[in-house]
N, C-alpha and C. Protein backbone atom coordinates (compact mmCIF):
# COMPACT_ATOMS: atom_id res chain seq x y z
N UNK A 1 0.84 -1.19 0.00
CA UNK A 1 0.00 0.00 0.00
C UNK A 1 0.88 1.25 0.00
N UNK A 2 0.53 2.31 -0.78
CA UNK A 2 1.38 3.27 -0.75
C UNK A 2 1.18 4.08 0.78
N UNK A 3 2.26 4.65 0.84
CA UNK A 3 2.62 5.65 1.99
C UNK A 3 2.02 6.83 1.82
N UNK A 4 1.72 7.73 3.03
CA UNK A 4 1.48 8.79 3.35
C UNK A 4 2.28 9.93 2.84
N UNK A 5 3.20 10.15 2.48
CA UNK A 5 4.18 10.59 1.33
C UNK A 5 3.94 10.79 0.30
N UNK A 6 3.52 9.55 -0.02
CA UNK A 6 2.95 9.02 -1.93
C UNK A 6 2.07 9.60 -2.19
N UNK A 7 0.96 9.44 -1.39
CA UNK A 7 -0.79 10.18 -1.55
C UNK A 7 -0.80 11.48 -0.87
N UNK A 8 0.50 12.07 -0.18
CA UNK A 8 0.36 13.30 -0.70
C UNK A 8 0.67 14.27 -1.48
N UNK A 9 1.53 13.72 -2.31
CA UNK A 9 2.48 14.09 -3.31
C UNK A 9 1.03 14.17 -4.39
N UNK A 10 0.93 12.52 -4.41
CA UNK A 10 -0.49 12.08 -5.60
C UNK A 10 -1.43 13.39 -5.46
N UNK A 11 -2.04 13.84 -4.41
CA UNK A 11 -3.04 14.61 -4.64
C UNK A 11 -2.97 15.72 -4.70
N UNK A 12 -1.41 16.37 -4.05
CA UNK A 12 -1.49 17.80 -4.21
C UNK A 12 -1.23 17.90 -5.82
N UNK A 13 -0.29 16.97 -6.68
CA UNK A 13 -0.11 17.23 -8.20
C UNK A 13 -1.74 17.25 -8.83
N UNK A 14 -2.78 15.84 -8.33
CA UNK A 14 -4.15 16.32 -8.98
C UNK A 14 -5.10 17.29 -8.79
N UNK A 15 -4.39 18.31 -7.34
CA UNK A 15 -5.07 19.31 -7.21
C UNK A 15 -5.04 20.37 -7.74
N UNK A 16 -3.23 20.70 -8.37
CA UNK A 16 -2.89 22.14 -9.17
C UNK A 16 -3.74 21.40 -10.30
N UNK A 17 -3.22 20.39 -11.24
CA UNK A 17 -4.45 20.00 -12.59
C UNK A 17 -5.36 20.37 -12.16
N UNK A 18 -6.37 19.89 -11.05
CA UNK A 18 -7.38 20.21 -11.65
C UNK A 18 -7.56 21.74 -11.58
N UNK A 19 -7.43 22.86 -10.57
CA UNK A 19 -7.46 24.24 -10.73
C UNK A 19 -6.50 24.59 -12.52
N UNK A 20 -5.74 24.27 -12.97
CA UNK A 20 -5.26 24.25 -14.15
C UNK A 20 -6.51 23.88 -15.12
N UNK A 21 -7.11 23.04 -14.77
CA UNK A 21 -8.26 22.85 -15.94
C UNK A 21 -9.06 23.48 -15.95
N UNK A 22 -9.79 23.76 -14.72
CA UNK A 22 -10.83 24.73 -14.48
C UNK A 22 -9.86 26.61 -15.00
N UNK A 23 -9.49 26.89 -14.40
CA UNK A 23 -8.88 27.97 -15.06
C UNK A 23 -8.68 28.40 -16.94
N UNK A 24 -8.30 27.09 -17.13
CA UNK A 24 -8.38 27.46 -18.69
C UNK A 24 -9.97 26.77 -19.30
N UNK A 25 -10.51 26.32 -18.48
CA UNK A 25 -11.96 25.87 -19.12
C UNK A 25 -11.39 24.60 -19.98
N UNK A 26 -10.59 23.58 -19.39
CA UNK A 26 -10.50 21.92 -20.36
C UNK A 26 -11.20 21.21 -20.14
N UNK A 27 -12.20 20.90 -21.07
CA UNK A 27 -12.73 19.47 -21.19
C UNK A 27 -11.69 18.15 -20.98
N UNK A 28 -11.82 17.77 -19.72
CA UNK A 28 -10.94 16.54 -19.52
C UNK A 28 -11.99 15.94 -18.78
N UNK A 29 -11.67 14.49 -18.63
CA UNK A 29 -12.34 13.61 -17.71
C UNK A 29 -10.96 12.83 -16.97
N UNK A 30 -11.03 12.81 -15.58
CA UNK A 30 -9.85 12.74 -14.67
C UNK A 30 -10.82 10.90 -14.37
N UNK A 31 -9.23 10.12 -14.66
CA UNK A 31 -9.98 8.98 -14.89
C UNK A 31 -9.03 8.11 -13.50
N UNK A 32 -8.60 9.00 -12.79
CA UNK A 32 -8.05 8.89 -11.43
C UNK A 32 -7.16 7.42 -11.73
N UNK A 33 -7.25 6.26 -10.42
CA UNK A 33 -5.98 5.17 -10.97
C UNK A 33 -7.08 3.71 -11.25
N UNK A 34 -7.95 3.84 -12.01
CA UNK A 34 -8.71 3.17 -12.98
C UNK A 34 -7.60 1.93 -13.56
N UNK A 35 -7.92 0.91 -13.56
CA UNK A 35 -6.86 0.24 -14.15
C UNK A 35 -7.36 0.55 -15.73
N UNK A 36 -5.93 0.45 -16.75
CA UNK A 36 -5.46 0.70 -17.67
C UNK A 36 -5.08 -1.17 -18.19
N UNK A 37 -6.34 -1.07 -19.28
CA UNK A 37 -5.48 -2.78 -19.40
C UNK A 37 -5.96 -3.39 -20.48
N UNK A 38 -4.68 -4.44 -21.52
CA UNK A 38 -5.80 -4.52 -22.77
C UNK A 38 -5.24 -5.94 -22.44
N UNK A 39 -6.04 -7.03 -22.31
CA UNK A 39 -6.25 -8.44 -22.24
C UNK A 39 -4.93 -9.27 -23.01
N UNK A 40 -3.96 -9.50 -22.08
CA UNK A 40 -3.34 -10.52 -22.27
C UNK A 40 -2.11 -9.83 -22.88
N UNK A 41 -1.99 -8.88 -22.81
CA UNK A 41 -0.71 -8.15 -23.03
C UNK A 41 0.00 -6.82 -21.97
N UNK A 42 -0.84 -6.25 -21.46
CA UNK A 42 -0.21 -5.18 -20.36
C UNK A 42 -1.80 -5.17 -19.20
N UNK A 43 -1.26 -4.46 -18.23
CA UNK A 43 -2.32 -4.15 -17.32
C UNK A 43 -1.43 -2.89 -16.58
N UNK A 44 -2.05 -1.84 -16.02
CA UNK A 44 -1.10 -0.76 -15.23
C UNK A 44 -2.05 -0.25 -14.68
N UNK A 45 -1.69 0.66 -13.46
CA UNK A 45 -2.69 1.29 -12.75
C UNK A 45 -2.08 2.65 -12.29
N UNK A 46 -2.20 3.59 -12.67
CA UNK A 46 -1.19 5.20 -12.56
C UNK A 46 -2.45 5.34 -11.12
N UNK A 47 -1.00 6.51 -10.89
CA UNK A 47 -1.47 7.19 -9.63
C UNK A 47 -2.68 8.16 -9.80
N UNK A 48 -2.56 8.64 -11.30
CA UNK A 48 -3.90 9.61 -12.21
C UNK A 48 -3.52 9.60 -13.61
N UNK A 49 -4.47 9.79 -13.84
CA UNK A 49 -4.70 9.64 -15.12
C UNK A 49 -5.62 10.86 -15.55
N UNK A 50 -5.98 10.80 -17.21
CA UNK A 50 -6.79 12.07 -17.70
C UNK A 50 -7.21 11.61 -18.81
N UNK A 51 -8.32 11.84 -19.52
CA UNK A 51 -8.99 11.65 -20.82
C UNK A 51 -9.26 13.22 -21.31
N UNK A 52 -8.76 13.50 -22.69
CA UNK A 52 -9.10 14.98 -22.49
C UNK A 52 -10.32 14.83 -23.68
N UNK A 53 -11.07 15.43 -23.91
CA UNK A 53 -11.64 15.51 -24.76
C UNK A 53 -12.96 14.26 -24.34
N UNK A 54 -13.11 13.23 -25.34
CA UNK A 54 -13.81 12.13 -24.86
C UNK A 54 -13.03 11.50 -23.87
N UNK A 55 -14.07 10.65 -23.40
CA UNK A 55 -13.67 9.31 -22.71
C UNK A 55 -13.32 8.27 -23.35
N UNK A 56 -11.93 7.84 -22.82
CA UNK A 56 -11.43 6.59 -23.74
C UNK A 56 -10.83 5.31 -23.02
N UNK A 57 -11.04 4.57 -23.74
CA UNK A 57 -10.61 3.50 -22.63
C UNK A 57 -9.27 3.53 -22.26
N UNK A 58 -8.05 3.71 -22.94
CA UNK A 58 -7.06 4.42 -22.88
C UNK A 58 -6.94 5.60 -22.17
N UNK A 59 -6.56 6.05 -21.42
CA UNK A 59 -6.13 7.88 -21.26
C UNK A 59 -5.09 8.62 -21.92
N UNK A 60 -5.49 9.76 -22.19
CA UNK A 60 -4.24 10.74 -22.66
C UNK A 60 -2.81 10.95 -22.15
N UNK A 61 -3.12 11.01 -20.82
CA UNK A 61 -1.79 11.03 -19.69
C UNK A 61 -2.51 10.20 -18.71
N UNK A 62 -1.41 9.53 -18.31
CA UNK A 62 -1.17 8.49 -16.88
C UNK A 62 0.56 9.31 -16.03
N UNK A 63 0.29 9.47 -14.79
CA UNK A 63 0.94 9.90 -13.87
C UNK A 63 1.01 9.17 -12.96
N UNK A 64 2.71 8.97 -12.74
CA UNK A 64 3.12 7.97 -11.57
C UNK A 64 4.49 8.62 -10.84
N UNK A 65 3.86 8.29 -9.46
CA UNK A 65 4.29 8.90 -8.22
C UNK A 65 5.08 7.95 -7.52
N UNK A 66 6.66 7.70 -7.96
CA UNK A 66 7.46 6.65 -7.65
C UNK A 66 8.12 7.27 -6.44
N UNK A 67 8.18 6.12 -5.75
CA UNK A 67 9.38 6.00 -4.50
C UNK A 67 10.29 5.04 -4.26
N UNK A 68 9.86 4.34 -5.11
CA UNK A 68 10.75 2.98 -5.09
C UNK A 68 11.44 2.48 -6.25
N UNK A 69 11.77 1.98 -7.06
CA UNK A 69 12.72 1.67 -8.19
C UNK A 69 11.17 0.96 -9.46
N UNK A 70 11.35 1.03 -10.79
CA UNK A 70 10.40 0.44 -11.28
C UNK A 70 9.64 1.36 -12.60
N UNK A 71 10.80 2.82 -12.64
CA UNK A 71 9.88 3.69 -13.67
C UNK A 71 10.17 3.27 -15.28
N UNK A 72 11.21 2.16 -15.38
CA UNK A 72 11.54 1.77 -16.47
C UNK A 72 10.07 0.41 -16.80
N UNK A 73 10.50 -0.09 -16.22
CA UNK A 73 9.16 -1.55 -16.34
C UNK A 73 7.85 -0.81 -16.07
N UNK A 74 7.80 0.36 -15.71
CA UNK A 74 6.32 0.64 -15.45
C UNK A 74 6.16 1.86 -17.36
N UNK A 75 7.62 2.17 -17.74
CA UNK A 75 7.27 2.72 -19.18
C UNK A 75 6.66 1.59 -19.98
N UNK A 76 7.49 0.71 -19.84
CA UNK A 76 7.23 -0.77 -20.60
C UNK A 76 5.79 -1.20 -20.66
N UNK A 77 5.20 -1.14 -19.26
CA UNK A 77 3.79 -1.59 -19.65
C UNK A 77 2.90 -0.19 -20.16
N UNK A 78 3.19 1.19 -19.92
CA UNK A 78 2.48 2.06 -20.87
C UNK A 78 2.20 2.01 -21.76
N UNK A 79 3.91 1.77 -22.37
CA UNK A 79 4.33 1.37 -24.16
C UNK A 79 3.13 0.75 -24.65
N UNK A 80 3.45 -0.43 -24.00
CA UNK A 80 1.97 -1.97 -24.97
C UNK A 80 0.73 -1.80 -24.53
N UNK A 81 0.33 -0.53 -23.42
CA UNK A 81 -1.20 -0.31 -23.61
C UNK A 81 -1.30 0.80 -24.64
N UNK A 82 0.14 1.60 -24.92
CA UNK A 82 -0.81 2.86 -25.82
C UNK A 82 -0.72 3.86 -25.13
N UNK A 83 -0.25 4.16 -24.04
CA UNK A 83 -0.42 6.07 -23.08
C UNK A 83 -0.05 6.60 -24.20
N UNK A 84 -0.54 7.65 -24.77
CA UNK A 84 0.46 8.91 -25.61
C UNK A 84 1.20 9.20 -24.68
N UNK A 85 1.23 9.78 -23.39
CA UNK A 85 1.84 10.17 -22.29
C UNK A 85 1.70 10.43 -21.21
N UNK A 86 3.23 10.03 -20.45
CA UNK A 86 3.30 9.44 -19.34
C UNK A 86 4.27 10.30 -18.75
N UNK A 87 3.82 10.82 -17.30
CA UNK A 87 4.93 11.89 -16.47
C UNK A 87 5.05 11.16 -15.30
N UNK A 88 6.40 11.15 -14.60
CA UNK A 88 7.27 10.32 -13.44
C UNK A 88 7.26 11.30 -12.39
N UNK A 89 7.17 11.36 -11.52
CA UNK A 89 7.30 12.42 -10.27
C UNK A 89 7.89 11.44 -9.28
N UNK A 90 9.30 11.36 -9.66
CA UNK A 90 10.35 11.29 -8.82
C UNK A 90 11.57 12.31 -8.05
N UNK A 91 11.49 11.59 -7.09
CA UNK A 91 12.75 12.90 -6.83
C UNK A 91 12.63 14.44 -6.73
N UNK A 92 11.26 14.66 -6.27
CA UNK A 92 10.83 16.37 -6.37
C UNK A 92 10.75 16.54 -8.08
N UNK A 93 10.88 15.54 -8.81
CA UNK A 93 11.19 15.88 -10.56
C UNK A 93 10.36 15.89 -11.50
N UNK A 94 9.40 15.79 -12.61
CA UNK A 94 8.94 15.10 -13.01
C UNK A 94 9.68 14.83 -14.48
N UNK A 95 9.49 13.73 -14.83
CA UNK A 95 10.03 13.45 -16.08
C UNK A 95 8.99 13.27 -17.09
N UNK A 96 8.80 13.77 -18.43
CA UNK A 96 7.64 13.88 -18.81
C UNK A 96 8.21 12.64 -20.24
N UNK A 97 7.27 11.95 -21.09
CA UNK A 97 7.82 11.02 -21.82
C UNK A 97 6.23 10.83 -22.56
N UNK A 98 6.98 10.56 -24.18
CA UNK A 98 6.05 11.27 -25.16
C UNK A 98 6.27 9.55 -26.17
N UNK A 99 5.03 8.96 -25.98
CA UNK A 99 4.97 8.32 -27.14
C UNK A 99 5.02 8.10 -28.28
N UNK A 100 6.02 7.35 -29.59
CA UNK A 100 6.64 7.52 -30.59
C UNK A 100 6.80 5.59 -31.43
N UNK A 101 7.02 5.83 -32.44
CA UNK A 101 7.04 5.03 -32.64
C UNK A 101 8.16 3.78 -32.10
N UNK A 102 9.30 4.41 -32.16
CA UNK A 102 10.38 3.50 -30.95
C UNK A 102 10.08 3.21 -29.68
N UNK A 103 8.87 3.57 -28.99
CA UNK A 103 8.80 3.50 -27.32
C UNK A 103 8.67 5.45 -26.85
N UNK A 104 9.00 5.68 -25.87
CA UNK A 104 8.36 6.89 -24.95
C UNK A 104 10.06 7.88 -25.32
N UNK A 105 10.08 8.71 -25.68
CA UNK A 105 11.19 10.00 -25.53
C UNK A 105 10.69 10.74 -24.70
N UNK A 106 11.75 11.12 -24.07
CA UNK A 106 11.62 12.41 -22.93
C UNK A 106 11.54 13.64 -23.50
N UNK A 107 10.72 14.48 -22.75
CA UNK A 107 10.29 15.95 -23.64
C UNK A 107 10.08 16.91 -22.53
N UNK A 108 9.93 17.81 -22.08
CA UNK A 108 10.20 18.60 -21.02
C UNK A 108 9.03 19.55 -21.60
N UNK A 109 7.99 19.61 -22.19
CA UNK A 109 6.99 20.14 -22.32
C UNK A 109 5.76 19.20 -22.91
N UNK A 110 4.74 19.24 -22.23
CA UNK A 110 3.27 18.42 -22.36
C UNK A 110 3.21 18.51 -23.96
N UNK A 111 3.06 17.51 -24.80
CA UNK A 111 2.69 17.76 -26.44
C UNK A 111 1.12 17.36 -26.64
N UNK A 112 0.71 17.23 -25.25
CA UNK A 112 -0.97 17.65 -25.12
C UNK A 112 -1.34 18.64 -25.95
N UNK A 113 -2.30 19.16 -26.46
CA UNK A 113 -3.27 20.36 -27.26
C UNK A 113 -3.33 21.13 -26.03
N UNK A 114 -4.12 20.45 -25.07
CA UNK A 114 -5.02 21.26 -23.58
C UNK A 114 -3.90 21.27 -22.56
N UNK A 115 -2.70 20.87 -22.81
CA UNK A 115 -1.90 21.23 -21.69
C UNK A 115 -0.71 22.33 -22.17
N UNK A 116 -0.66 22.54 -23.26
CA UNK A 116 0.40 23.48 -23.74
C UNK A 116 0.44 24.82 -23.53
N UNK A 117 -0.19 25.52 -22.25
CA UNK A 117 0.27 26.42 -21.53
C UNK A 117 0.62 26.24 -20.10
N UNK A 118 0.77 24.62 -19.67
CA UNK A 118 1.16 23.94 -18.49
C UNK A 118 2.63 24.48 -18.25
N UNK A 119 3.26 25.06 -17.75
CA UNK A 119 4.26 24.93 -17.26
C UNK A 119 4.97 24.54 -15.94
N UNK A 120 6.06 23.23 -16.65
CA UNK A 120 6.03 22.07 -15.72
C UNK A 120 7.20 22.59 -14.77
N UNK A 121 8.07 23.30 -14.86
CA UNK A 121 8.73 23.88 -13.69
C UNK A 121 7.72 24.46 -12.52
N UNK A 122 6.87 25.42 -12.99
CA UNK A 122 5.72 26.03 -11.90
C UNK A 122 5.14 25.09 -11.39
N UNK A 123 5.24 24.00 -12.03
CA UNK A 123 3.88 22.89 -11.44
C UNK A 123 4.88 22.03 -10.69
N UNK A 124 5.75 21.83 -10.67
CA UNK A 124 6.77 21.00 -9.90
C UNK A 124 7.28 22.07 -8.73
N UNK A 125 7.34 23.13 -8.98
CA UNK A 125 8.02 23.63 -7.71
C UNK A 125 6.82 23.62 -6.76
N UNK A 126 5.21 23.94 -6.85
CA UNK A 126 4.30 23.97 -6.60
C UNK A 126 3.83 22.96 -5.69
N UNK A 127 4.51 21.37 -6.81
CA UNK A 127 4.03 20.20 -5.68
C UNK A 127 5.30 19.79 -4.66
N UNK A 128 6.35 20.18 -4.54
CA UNK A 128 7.48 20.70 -3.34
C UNK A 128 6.88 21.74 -2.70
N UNK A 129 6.04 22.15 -2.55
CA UNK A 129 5.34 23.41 -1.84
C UNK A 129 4.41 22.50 -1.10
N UNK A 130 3.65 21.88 -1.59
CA UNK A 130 2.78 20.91 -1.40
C UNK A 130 2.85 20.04 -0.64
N UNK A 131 4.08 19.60 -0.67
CA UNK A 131 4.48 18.39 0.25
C UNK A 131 4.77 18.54 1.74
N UNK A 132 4.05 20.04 2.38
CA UNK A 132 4.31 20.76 3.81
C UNK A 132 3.14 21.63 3.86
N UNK A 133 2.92 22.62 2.38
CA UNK A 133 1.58 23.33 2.70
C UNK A 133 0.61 23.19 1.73
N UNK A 134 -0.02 22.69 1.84
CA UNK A 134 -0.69 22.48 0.35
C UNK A 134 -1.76 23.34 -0.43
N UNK A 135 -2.02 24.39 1.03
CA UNK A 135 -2.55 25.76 0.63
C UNK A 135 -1.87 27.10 -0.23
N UNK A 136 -0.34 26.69 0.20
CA UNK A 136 0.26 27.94 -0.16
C UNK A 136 0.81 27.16 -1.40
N UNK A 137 0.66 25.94 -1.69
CA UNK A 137 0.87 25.62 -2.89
C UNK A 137 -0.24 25.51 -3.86
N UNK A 138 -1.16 25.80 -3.62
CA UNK A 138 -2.50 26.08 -4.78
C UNK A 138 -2.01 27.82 -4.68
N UNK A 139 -2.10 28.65 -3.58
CA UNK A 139 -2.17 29.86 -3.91
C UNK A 139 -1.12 30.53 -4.71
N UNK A 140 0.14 29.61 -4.85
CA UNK A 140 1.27 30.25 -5.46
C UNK A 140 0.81 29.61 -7.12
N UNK A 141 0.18 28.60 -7.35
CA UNK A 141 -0.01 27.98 -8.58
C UNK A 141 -1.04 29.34 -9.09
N UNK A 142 -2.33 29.05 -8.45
CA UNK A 142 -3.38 30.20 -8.88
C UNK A 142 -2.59 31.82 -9.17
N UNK A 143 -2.07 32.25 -8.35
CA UNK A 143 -1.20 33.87 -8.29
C UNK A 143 0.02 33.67 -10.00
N UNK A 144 0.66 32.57 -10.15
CA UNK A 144 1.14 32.62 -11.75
C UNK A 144 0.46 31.97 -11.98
N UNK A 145 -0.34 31.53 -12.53
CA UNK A 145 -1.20 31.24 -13.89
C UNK A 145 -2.17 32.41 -14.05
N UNK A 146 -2.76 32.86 -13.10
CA UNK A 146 -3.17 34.24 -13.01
C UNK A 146 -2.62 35.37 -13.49
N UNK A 147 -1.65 35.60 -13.66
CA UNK A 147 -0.80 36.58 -13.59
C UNK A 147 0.14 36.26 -15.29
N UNK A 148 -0.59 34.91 -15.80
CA UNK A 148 0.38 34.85 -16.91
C UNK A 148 1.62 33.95 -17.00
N UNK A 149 2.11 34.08 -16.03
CA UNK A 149 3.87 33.58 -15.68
C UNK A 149 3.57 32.01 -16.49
């Protein structure tokens, strides 16, 4: 079972999204850790997930909140379900990784449509804010995106 650490990390990151969605008005459906699974070839279960647009059995992005070793074998089973993309929040970090025909490349900006005014430095320093106040880490998220930054 994950730690008290994990799920708070997990929720303060689904809390700036979701004020991020609501702020820009995105049609997403937050498909939370839903298992992800196509019969007899992968199964995965992210910490969150997102459908933007419709609902799909697939999600757009799956997000995983590692503490323990496993972000390579956990790309692996993304790969053979299909994530377009998949972000790691290790290490205060996130690593963002963009589906391709070779497997997942790393990309340091969302190649989402609805996330491409996300900026993932603000949103990472935000959930290190988070991980002690989780008020003054929505209010510092809301004050730049507000403000443009």
């Amino acid at each position: 079972m994950p730690g008290q650490p994990h799920e708070i990390f997990k929720r303060v990151i689904s809390s700036l999204l979701d004020f991020f969605f609501l702020h820009f008005n995105i049609k997403v459906t937050p498909t939370g850790s839903s298992t992800q699974e196509q019969e007899g070839v992968a199964s995965a279960q992210a910490d969150d997930s997102f459908c933007f647009g419709e609902v799909k059995p697939i999600p757009d992005l799956s997000i995983e909140v590692i503490f323990t070793s496993g972000s390579i074998a956990k790309l692996r089973r993304y790969q053979a379900l299909g994530v377009p993309e998949v972000w790691l929040w290790e290490d205060g970090l996130f690593t963002l990784h963009r589906l391709g025909e070779n497997g997942y490349t790393r990309i340091h900006k969302s190649q989402i449509l609805e996330l491409e005014k996300l900026d993932i430095e603000l949103l990472s320093r935000c959930v290190l804010i988070g991980e002690t106040d989780w008020l003054e880490a929505m209010r510092t998220f809301r004050t730049a995106i507000s403000r443009g930054e």
